[in-house]
N, C-alpha and C. Protein backbone atom coordinates (compact mmCIF):
# COMPACT_ATOMS: atom_id res chain seq x y z
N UNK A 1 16.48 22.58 42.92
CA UNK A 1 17.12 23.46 41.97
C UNK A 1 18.18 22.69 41.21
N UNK A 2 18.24 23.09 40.01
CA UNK A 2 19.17 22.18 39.11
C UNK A 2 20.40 23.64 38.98
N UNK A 3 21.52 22.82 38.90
CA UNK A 3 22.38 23.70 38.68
C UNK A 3 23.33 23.55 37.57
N UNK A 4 23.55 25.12 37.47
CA UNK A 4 24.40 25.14 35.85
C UNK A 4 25.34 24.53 36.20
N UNK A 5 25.72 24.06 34.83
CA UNK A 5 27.18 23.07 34.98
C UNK A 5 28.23 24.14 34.94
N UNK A 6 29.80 23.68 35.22
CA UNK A 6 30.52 24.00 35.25
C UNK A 6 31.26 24.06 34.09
N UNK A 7 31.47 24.71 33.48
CA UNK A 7 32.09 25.10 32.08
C UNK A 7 33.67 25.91 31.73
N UNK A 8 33.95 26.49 32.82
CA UNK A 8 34.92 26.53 32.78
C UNK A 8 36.30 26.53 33.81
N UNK A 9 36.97 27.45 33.81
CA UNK A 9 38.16 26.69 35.00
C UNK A 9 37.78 28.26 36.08
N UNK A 10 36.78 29.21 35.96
CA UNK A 10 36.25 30.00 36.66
C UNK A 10 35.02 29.01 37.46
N UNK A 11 34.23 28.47 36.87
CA UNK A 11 32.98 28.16 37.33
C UNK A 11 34.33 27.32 38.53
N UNK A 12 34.98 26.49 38.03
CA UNK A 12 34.77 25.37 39.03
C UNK A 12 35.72 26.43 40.48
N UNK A 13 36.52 27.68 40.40
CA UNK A 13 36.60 28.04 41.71
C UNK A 13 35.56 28.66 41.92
N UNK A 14 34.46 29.67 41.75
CA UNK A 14 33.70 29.48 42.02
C UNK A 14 32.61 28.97 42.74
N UNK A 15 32.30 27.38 42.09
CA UNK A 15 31.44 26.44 42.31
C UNK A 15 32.32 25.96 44.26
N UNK A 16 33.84 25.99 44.08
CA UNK A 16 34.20 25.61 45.16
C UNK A 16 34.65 26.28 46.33
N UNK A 17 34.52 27.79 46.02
CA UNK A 17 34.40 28.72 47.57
C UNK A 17 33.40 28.24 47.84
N UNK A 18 31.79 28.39 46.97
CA UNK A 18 30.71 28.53 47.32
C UNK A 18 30.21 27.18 48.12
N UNK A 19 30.78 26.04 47.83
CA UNK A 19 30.71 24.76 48.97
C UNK A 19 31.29 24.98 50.17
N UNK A 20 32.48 25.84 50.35
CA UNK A 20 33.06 26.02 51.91
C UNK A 20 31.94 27.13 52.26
N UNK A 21 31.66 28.26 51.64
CA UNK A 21 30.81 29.04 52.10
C UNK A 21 29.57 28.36 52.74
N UNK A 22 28.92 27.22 52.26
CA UNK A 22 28.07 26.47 52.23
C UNK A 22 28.04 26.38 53.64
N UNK A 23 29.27 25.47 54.29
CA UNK A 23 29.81 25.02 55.23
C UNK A 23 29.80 25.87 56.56
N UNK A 24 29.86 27.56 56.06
CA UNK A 24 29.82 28.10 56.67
C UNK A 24 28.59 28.62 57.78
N UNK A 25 27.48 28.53 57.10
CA UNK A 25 26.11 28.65 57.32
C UNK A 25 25.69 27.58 58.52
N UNK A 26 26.09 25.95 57.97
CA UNK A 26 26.17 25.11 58.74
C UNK A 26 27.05 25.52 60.73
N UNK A 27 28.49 26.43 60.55
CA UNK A 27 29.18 26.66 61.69
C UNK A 27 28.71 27.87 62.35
N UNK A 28 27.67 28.84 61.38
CA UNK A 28 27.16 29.99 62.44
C UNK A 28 26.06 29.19 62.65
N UNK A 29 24.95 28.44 62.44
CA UNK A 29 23.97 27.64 63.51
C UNK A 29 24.75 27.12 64.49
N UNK A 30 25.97 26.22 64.38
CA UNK A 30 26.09 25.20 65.41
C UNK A 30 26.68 26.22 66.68
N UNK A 31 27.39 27.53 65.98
CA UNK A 31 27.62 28.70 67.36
C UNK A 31 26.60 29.18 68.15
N UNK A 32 25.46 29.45 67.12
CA UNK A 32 24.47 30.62 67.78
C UNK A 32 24.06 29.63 68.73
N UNK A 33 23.58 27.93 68.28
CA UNK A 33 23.06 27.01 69.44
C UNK A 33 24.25 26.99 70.72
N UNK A 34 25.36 26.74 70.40
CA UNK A 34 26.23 27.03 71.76
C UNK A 34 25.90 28.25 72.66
N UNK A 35 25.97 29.65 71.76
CA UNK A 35 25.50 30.55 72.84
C UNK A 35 24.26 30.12 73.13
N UNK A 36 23.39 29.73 73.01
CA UNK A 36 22.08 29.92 73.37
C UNK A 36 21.75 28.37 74.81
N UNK A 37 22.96 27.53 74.55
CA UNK A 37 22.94 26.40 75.56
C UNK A 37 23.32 27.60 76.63
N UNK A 38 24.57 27.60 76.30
CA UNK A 38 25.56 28.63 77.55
C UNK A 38 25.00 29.89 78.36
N UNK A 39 24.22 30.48 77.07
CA UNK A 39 23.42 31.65 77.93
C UNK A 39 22.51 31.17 79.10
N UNK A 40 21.10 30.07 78.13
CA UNK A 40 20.26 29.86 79.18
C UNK A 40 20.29 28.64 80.10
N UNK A 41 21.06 27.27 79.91
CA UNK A 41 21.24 26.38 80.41
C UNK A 41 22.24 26.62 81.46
N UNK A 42 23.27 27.10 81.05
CA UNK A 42 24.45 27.48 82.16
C UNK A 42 24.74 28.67 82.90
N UNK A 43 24.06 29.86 81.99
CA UNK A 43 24.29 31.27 82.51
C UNK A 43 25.60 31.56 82.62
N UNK A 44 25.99 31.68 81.11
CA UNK A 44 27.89 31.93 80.55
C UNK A 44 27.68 32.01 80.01
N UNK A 45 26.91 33.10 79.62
CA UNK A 45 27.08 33.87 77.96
C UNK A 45 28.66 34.00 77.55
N UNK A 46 28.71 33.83 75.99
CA UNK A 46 30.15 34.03 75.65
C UNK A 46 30.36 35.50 75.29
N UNK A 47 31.67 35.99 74.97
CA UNK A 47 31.87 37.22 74.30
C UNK A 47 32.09 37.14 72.69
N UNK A 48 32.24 35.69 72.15
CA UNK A 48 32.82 35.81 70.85
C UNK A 48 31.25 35.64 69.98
N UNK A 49 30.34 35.09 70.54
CA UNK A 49 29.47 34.39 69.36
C UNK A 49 28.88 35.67 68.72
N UNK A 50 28.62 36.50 68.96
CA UNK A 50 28.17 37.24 68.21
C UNK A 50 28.57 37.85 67.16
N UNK A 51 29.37 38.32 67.48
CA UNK A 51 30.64 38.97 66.35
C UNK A 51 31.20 37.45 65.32
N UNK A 52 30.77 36.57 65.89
CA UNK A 52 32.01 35.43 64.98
C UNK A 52 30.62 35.13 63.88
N UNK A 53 29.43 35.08 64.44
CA UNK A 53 28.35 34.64 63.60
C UNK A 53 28.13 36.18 62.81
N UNK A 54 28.48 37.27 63.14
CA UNK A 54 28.14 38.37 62.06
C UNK A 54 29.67 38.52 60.96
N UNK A 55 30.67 37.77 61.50
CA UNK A 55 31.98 37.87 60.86
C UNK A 55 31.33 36.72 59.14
N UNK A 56 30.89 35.82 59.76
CA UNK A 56 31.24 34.56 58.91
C UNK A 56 29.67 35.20 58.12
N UNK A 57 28.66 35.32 58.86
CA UNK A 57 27.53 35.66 57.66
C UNK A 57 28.17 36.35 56.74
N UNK A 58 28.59 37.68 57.30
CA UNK A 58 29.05 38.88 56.01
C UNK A 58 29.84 38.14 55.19
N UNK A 59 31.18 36.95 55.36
CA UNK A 59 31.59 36.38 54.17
C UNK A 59 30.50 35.51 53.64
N UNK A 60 29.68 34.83 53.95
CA UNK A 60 28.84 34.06 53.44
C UNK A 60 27.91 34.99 52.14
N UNK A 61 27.40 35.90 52.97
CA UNK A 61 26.82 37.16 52.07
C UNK A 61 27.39 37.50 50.49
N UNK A 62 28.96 37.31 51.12
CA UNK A 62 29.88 38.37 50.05
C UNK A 62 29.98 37.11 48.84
N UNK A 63 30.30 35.72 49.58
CA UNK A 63 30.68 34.69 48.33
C UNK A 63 28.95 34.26 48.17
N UNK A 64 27.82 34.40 48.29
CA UNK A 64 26.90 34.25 47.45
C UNK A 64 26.82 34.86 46.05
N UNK A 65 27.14 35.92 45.98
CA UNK A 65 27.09 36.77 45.03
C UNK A 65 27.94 35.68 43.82
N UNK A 66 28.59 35.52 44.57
CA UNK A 66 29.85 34.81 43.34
C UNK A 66 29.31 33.40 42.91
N UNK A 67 28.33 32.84 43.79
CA UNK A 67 27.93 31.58 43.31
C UNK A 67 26.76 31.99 42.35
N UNK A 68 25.64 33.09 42.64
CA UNK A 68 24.92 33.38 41.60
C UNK A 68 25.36 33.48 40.34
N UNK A 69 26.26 34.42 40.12
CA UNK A 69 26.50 34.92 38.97
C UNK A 69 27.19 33.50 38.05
N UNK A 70 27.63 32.59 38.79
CA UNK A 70 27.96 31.48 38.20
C UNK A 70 26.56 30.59 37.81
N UNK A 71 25.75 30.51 38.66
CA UNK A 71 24.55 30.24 38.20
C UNK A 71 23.76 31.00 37.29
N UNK A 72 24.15 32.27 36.83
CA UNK A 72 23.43 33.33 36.08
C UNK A 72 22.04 33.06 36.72
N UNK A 73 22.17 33.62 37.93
CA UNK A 73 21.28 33.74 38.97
C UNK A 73 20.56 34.83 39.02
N UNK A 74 21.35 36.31 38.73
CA UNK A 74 21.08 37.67 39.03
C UNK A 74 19.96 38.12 38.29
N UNK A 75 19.63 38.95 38.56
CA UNK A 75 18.53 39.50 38.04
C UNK A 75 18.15 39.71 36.33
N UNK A 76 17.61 39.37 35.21
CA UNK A 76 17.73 39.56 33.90
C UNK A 76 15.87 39.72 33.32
N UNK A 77 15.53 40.66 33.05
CA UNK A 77 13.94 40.85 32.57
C UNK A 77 14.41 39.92 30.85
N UNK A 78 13.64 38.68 31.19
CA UNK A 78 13.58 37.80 30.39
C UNK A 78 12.33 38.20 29.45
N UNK A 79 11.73 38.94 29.75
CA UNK A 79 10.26 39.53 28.29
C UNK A 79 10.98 40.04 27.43
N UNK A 80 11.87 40.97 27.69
CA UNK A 80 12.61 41.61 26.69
C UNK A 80 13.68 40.50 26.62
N UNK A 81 13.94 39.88 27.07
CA UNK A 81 15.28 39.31 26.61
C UNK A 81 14.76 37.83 25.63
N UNK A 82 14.23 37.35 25.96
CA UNK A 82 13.40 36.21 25.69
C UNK A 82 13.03 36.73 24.11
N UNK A 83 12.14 38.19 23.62
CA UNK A 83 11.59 38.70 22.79
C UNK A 83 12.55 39.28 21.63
N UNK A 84 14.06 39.39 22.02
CA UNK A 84 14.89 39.84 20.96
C UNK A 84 15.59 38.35 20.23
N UNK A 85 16.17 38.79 18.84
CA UNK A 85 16.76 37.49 18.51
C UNK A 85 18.31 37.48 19.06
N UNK A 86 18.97 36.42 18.79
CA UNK A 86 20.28 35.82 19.28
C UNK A 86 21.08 36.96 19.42
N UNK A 87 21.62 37.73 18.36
CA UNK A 87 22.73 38.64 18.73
C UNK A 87 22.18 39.88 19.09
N UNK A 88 20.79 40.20 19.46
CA UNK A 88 19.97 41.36 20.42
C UNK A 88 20.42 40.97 22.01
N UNK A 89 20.44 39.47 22.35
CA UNK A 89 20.67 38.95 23.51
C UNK A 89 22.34 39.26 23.97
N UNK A 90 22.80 38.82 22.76
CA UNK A 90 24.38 38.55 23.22
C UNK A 90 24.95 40.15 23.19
N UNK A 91 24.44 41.22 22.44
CA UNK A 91 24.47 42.49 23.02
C UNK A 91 23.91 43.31 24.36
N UNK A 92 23.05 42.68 25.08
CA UNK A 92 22.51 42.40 25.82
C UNK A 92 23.46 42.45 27.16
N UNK A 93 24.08 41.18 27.09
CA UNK A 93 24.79 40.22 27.52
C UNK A 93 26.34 40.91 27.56
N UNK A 94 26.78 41.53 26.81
CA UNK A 94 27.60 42.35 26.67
C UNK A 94 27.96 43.44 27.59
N UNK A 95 26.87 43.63 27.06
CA UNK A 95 26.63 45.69 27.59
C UNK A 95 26.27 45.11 29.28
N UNK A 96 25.47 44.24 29.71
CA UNK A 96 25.50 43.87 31.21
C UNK A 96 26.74 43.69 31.83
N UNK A 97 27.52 42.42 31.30
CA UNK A 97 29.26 42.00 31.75
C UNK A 97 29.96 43.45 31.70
N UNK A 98 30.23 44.68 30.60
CA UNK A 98 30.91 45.61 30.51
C UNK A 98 30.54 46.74 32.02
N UNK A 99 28.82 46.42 32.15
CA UNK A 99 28.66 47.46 33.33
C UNK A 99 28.88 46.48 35.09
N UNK A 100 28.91 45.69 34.73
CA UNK A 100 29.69 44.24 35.61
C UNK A 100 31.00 44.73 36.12
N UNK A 101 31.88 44.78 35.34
CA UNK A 101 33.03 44.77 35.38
C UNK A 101 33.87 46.55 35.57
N UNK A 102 32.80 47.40 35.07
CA UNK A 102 33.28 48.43 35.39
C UNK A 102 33.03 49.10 36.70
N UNK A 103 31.60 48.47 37.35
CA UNK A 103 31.49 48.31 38.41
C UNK A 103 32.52 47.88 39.68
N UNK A 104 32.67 46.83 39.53
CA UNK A 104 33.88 46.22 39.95
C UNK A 104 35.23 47.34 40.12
N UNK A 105 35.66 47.39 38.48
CA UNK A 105 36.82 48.11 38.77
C UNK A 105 36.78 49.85 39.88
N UNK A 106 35.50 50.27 39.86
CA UNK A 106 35.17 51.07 40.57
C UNK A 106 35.31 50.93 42.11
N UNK A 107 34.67 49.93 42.25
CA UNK A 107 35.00 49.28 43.90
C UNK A 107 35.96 48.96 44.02
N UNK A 108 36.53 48.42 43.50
CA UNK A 108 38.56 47.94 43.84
C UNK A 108 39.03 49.48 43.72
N UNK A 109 38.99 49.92 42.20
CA UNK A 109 39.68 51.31 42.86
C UNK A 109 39.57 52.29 43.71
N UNK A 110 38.25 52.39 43.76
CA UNK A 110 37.52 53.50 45.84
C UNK A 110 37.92 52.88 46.84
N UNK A 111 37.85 51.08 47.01
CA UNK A 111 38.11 50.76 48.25
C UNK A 111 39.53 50.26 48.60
N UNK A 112 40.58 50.06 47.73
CA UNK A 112 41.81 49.54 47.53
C UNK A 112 42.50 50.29 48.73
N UNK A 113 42.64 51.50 49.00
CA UNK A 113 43.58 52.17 49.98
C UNK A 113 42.58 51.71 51.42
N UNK A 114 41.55 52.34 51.55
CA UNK A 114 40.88 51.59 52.87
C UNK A 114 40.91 50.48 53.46
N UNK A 115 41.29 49.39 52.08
CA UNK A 115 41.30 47.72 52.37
C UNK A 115 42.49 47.57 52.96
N UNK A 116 43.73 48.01 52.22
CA UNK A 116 44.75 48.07 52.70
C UNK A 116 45.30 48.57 53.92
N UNK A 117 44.54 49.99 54.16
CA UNK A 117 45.36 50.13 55.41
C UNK A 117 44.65 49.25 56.64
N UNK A 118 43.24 49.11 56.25
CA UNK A 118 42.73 48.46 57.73
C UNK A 118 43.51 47.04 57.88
N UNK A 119 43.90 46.28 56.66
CA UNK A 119 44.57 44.92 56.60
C UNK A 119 45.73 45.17 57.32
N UNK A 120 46.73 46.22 56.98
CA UNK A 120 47.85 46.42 57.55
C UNK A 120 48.45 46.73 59.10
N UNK A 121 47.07 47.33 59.26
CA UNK A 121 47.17 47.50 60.75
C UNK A 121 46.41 46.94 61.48
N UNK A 122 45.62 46.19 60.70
CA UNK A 122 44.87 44.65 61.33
C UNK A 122 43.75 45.53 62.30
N UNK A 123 42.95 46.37 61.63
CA UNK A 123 42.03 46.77 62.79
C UNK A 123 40.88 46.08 62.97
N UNK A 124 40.49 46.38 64.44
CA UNK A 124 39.42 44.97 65.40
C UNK A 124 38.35 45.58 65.25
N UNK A 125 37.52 45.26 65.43
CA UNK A 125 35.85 45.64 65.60
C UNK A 125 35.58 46.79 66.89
N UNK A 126 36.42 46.50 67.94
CA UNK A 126 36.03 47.46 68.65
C UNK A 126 35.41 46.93 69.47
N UNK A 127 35.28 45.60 70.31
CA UNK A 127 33.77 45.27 71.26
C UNK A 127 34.93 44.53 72.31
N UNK A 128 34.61 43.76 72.95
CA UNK A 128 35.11 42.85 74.04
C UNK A 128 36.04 41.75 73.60
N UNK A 129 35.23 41.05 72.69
CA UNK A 129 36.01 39.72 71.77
C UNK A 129 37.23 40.76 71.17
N UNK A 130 36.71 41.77 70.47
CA UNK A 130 37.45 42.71 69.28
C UNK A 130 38.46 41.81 67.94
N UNK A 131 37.46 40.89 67.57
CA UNK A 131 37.95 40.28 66.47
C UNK A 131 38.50 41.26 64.92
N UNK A 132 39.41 41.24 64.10
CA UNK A 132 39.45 41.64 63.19
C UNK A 132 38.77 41.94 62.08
N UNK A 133 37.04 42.48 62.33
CA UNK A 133 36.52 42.19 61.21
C UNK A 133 36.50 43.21 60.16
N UNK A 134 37.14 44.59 60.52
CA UNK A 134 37.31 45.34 59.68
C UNK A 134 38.79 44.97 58.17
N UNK A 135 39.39 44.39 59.63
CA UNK A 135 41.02 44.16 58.46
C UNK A 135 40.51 42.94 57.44
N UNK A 136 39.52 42.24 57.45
CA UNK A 136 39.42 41.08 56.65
C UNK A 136 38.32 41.12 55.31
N UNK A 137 37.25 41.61 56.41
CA UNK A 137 36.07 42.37 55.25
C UNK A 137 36.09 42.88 54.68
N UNK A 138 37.17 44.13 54.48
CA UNK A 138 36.73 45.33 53.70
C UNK A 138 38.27 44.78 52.57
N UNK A 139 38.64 43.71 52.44
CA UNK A 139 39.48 43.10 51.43
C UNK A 139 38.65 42.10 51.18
N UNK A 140 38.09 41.17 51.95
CA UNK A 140 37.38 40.27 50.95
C UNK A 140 36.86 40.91 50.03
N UNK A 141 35.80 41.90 50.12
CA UNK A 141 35.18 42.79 49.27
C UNK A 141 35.47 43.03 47.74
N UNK A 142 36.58 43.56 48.35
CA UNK A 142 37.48 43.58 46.86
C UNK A 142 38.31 42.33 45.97
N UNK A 143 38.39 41.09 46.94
CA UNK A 143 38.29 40.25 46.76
C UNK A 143 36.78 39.66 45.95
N UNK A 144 36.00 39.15 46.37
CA UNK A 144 34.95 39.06 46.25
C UNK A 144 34.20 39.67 44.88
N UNK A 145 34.20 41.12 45.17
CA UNK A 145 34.07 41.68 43.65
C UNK A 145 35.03 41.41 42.13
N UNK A 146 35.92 41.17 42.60
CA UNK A 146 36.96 41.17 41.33
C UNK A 146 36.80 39.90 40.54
N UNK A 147 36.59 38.74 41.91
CA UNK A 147 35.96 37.06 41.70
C UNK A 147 34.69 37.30 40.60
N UNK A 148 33.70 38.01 41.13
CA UNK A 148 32.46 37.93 40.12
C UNK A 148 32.90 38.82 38.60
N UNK A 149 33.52 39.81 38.74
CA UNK A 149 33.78 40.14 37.76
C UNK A 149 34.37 39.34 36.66
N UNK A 150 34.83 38.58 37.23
CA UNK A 150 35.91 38.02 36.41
C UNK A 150 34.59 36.40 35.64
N UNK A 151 34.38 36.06 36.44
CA UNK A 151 33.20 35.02 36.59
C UNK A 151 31.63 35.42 35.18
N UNK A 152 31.86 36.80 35.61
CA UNK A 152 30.56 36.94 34.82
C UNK A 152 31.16 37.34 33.00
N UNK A 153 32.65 37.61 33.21
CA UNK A 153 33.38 37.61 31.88
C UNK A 153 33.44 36.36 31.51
N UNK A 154 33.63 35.20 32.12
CA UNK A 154 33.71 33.96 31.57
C UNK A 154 32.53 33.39 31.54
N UNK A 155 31.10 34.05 31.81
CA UNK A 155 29.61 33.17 31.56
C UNK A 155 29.76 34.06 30.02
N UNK A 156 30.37 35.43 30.12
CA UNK A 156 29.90 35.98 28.54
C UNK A 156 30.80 35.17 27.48
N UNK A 157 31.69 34.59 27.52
CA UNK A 157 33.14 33.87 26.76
C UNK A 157 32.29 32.35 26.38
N UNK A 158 31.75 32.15 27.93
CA UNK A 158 30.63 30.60 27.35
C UNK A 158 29.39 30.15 26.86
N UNK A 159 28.75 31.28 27.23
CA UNK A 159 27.54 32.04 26.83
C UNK A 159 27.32 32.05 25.47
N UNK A 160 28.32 32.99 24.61
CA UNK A 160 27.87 33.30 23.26
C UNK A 160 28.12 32.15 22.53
N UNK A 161 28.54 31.61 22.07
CA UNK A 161 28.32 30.84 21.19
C UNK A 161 26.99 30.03 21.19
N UNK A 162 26.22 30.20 22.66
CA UNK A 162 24.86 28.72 22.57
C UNK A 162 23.71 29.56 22.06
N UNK A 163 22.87 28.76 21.69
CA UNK A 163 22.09 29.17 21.09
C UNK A 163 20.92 30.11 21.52
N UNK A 164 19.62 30.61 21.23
CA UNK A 164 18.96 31.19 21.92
C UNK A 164 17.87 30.57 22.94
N UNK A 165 17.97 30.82 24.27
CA UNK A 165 17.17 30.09 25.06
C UNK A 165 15.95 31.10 25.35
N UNK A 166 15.25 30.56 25.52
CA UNK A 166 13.46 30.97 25.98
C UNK A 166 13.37 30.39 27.15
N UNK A 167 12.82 31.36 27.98
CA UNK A 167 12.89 30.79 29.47
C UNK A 167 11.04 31.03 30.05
N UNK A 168 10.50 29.98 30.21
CA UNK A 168 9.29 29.21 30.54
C UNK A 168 9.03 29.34 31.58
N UNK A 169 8.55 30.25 32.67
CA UNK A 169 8.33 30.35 34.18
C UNK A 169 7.67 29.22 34.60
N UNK A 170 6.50 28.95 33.70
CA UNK A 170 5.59 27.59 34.23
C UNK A 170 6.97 26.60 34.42
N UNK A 171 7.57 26.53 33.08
CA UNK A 171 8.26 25.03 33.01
C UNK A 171 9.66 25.11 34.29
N UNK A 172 10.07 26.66 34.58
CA UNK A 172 10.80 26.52 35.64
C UNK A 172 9.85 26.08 36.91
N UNK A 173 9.17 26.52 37.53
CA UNK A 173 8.28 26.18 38.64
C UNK A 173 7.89 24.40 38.43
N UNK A 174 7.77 24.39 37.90
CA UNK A 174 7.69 22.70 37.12
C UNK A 174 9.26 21.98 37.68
N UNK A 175 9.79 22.55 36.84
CA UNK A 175 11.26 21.89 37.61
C UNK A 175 11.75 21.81 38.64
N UNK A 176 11.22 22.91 39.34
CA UNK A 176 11.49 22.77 41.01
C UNK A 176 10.95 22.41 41.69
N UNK A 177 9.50 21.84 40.97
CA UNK A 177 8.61 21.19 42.06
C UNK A 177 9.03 19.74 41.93
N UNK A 178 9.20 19.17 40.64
CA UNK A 178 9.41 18.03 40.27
C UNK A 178 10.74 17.28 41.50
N UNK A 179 11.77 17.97 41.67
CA UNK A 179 12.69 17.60 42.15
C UNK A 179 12.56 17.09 43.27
C-alpha cells in the first residue's frame, strides 16, 4: 500500500499516533503469547492479560479511524464521484466533512458529561485485575473523534485546490500487487 503523503501539520499528528498505535498491536501479541506460555506451559494463568489486550485493542480500534481518514481511506462511491466534474466533487467533499464534523460535535456533546465523570472518579472495569478502562475509553472517544474531525477538515482545506482524480480499480489492484 502506498501512502498519502503528509500535507499538513494535522496529517503529520495523525500519521504519528497512528505509528505508536502501530506499536500497539505488536504489545497485545507479545501479551496474549505470555498468557498463553503461563497458562499452558506453567499453569499461572494471569489476571491482567485479558483486559490489558481488550484495553489496548479498543485504543488501537479508536486511532485507526484517525489514520484512515488521513489516508482518505473511508468509504466514498467513486462511480458517482469519479462521474461528476471538479466542483460536483468538491461539493461532494464538502457536504461529507460538514456531516463529519457535525457528527463529531454530536458525540463530544452526548458523551462529554459521561467521559468526564467516569475520568474523575477513575472508574475500573469491574473484574479481578479491575483496570481503568471505563475512565480512559470513554474520553479517548471523544478524544479520538474530535482528532478525525478535525483531520478530515484539513484533507477538505488540501483537497480542493487539486485537480480532478479518476480512480482506476484495475490500476489500484495493480499497485498493490506490484509492491
Amino acid at each position: 500500500m502506498v501512502e498519502h503523503p503528509i500535507e499538513s501539520w494535522m496529517d503529520r499528528i495523525s500519521v504519528g499516533i497512528s505509528r505508536v498505535a502501530m506499536f500497539l498491536v505488536a504489545l497485545i501479541v507479545a501479551i496474549m503469547f505470555y498468557e498463553v506460555v503461563m497458562r499452558y506451559v506453567f499453569e499461572k494463568p494471569t489476571l491482567w492479560v485479558n483486559e490489558m489486550s481488550l484495553w489496548t485493542a479498543g485504543a488501537v480500534y479508536l486511532l485507526a479511524g484517525l489514520y484512515v481518514m488521513q489516508q482518505r481511506g473511508h468509504i466514498r462511491i467513486f462511480i458517482l464521484y469519479d462521474m461528476v466534474p471538479r466542483n460536483w466533487q468538491r461539493a461532494f467533499d464538502a457536504i461529507s466533512t460538514l456531516l463529519i464534523v457535525l457528527f463529531a460535535a454530536g458525540i463530544v456533546w452526548g458523551g462529554f458529561n459521561e467521559a468526564y465523570v467516569k475520568l474523575m472518579r477513575w472508574e475500573t472495569f469491574g473484574t479481578a485485575w479491575d483496570p481503568p478502562i471505563p475512565a480512559t475509553m470513554k474520553p479517548l472517544v471523544l478524544l479520538t473523534i474530535t482528532l478525525i474531525a478535525i483531520q478530515a477538515v484539513m484533507n477538505l482545506i488540501v483537497d480542493w485546490k487539486k485537480e480532478k482524480q479518476v480512480h482506476d480499480l484495475a490500476e489500484e489492484v495493480l499497485e498493490e500487487h506490484v509492491d
